[in-house]
N, C-alpha and C. Protein backbone atom coordinates (compact mmCIF):
# COMPACT_ATOMS: atom_id res chain seq x y z
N UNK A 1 163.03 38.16 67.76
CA UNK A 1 161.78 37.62 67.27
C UNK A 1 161.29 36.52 68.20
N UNK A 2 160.16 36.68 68.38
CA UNK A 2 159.65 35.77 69.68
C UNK A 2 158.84 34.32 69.01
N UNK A 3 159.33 32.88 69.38
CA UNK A 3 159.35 31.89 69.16
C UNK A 3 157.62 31.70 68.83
N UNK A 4 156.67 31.29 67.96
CA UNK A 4 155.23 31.06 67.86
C UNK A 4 154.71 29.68 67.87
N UNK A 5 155.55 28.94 67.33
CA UNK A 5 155.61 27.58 67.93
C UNK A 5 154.80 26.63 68.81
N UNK A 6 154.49 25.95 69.02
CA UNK A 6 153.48 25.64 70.31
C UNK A 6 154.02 23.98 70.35
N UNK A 7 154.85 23.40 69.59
CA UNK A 7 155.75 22.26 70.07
C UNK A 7 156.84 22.50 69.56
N UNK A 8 158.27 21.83 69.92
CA UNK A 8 159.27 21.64 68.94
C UNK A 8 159.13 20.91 67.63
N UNK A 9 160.41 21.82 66.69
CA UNK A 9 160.60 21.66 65.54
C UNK A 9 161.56 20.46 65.91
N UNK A 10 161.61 19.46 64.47
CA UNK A 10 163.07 18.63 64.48
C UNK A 10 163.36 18.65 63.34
N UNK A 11 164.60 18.48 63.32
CA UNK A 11 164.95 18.71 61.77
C UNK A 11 165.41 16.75 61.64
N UNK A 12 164.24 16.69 60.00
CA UNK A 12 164.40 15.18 60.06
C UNK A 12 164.22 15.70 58.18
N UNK A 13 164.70 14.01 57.40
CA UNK A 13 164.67 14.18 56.07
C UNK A 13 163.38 13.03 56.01
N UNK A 14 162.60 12.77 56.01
CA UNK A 14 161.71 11.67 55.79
C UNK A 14 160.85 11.91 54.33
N UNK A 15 160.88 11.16 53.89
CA UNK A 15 160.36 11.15 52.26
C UNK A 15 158.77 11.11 52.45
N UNK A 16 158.53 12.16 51.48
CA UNK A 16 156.67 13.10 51.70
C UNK A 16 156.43 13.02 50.16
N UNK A 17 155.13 12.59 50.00
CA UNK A 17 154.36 13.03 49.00
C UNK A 17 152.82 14.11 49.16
N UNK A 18 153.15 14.75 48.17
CA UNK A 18 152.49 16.55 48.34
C UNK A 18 151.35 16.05 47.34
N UNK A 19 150.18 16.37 47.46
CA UNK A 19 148.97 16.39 46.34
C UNK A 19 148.37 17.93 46.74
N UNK A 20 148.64 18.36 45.70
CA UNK A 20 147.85 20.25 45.45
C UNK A 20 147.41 21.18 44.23
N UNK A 21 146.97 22.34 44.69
CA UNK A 21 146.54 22.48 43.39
C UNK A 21 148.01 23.78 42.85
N UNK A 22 148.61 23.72 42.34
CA UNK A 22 149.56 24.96 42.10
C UNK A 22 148.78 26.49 41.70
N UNK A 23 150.11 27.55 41.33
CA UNK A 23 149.39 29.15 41.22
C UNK A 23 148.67 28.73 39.90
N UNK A 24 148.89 28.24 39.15
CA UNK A 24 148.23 27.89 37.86
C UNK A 24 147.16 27.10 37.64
N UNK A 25 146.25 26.65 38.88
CA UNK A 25 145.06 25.88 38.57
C UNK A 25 145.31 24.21 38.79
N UNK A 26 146.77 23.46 38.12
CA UNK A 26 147.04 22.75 37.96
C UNK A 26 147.06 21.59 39.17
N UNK A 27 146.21 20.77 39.14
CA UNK A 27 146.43 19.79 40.34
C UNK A 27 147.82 18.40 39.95
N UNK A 28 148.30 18.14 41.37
CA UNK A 28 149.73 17.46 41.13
C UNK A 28 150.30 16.83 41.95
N UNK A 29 150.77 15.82 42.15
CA UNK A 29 151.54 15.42 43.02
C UNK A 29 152.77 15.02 42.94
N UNK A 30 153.97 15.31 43.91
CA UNK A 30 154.98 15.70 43.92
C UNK A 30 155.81 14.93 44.98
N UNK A 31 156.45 14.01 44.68
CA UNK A 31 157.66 13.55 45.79
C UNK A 31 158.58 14.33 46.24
N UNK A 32 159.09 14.57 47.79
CA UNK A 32 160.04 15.23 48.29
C UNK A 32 160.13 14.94 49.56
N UNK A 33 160.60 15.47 50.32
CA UNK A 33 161.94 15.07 51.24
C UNK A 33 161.39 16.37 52.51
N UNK A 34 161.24 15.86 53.54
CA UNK A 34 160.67 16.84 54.62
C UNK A 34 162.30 17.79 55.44
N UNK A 35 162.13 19.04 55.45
CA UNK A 35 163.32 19.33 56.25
C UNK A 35 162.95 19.61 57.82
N UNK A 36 161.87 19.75 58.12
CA UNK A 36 161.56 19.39 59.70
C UNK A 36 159.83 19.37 59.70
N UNK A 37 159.77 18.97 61.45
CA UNK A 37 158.99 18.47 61.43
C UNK A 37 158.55 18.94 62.87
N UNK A 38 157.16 19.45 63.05
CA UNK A 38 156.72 19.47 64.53
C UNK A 38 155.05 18.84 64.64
N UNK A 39 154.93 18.67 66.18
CA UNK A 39 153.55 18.88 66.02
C UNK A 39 152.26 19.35 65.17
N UNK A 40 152.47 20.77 64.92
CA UNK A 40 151.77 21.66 64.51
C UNK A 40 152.02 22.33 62.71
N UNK A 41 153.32 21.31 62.17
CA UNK A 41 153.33 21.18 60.82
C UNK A 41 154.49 21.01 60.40
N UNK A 42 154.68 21.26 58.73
CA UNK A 42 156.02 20.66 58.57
C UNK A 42 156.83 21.75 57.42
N UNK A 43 158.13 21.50 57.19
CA UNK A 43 158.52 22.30 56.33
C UNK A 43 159.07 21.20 55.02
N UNK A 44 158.90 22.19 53.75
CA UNK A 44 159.62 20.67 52.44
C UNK A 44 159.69 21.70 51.34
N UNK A 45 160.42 21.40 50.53
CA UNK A 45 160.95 21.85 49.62
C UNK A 45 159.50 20.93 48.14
N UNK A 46 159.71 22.33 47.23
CA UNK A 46 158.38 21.91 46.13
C UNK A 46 159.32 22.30 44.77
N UNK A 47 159.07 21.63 43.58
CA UNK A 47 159.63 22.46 42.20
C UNK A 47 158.24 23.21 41.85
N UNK A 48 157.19 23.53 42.31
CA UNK A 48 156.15 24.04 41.88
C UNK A 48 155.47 24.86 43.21
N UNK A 49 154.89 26.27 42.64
CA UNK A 49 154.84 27.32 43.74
C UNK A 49 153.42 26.96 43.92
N UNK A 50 152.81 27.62 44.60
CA UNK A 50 151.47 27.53 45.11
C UNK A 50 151.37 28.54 46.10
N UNK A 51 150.18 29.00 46.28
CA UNK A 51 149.76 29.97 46.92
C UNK A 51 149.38 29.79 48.47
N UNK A 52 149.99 30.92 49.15
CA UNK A 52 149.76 31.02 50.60
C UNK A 52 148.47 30.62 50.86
N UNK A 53 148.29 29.56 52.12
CA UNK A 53 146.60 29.73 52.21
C UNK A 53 145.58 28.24 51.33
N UNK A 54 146.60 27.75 50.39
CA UNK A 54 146.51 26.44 49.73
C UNK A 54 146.45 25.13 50.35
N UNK A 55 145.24 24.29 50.09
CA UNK A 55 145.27 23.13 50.80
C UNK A 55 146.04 22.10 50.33
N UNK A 56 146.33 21.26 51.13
CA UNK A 56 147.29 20.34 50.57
C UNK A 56 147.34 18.99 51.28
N UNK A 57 146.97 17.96 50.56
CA UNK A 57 147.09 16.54 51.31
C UNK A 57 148.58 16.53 51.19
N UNK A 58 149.19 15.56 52.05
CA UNK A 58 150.48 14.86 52.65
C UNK A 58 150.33 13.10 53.12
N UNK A 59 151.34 12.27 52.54
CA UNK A 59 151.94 11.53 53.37
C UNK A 59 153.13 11.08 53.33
N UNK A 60 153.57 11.08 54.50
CA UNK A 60 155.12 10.79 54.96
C UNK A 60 155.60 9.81 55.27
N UNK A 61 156.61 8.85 55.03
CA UNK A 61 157.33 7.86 55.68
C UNK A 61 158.01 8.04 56.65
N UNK A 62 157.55 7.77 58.32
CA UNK A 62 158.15 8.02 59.58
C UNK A 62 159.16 7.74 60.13
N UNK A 63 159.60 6.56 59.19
CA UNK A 63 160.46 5.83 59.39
C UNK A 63 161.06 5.14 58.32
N UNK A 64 162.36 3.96 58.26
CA UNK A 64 162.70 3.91 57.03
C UNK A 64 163.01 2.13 57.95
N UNK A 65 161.95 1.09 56.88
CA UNK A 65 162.17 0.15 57.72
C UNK A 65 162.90 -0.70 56.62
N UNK A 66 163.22 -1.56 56.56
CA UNK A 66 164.47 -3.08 55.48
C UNK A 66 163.02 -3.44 54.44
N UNK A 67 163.39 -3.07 53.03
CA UNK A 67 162.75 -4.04 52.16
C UNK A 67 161.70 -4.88 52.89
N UNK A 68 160.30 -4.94 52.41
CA UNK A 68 159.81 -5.90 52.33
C UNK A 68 158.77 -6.05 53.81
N UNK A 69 159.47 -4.78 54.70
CA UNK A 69 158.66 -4.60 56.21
C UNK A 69 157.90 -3.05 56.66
N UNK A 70 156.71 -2.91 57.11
CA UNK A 70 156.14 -2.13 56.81
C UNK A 70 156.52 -0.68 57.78
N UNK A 71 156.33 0.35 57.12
CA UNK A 71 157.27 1.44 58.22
C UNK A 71 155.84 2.16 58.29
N UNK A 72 155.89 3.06 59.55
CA UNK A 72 155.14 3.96 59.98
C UNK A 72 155.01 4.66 58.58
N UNK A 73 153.30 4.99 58.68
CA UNK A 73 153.32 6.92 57.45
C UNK A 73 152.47 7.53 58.61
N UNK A 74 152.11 8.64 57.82
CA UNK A 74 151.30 9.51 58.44
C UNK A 74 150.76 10.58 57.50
N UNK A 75 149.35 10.30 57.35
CA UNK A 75 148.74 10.77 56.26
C UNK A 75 148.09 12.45 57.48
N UNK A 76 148.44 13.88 56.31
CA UNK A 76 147.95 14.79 56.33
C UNK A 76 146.89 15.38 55.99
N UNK A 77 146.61 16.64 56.37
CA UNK A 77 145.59 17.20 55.48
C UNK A 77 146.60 18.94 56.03
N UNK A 78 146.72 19.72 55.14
CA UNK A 78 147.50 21.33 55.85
C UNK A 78 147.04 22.15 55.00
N UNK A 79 147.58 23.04 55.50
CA UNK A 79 147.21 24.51 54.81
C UNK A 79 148.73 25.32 54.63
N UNK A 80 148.60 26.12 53.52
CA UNK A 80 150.43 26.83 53.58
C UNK A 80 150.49 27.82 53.91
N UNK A 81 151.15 27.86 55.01
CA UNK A 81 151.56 29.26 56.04
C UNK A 81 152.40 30.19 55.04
N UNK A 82 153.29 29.62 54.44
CA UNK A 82 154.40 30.60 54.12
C UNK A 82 155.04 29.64 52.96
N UNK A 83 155.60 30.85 51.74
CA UNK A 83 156.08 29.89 50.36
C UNK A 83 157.47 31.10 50.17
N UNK A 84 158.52 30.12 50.36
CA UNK A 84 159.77 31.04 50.14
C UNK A 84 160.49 30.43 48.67
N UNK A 85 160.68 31.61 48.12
CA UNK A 85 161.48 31.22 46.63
C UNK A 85 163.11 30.62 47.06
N UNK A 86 163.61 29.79 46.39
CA UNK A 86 164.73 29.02 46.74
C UNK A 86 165.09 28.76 45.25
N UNK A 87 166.27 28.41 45.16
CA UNK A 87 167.41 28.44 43.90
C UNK A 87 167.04 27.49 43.28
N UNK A 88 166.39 26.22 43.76
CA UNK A 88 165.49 25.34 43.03
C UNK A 88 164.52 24.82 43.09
N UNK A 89 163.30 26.22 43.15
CA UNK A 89 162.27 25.72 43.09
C UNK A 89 161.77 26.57 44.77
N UNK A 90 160.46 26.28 45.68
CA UNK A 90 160.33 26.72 46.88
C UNK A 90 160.19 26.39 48.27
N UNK A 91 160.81 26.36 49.23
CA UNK A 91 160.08 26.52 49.91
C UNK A 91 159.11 26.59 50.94
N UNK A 92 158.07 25.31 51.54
CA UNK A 92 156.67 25.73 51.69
C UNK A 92 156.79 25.60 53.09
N UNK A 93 155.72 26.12 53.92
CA UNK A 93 155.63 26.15 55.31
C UNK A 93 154.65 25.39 55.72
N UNK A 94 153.82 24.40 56.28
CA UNK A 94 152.76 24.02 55.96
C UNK A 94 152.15 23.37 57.29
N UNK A 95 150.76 24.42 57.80
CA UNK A 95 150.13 23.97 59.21
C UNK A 95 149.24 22.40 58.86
N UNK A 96 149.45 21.49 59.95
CA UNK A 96 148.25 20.71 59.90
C UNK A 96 146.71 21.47 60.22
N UNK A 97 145.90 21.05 59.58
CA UNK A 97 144.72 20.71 59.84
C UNK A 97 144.28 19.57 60.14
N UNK A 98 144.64 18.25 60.03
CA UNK A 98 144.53 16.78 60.29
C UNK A 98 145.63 16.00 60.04
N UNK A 99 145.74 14.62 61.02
CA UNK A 99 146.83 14.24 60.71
C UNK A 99 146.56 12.84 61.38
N UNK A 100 147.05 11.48 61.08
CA UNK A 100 147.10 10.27 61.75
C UNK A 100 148.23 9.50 61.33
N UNK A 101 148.76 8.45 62.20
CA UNK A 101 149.73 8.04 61.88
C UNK A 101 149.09 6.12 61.45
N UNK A 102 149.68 6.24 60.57
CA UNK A 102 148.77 4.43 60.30
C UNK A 102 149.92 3.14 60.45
């Protein structure tokens, strides 16, 4: 299978909050935990499915700085490439469409 990629992936845990609408209409936001990370988007685990093709704001903590001192985020905007069922919950694949780091 030939690599599609257009930067490297890293595999990092950095704590993400998801705002979307789920398969059910339902808008939500959701704390979780990023399992990598590239240029061109990110992968994270959801307890709630949503549909391929779904927009989705993001922001991430870049870093993890001591109580009380301010750490990098980086606020998103993506779209979901791909939603895989997992033993708890799914999943999601998710391209940027926008992205800045503040």
């Amino acid at each position: 299978m030939n690599e599609r990629r257009l930067s490297p992936r890293v595999a990092v845990e950095y704590p993400a909050r998801l705002k979307a609408t789920d398969i059910e209409g339902r808008n939500f936001k959701e704390e979780t935990v990023l399992e990598n990370l590239s240029g061109g988007g990110m992968y994270l685990s959801l307890t709630r499915k949503l549909h391929e093709g779904a927009d989705v704001s993001l922001s991430v903590r870049l870093s993890i700085a001591p109580a009380g001192e301010e750490s990098l985020l980086m606020a998103a905007r993506g779209i979901v490439r791909r939603v895989e069922m997992r033993r708890n919950g799914y999943g999601l694949a998710v391209e940027f469409l926008r992205r800045r780091v503040l």
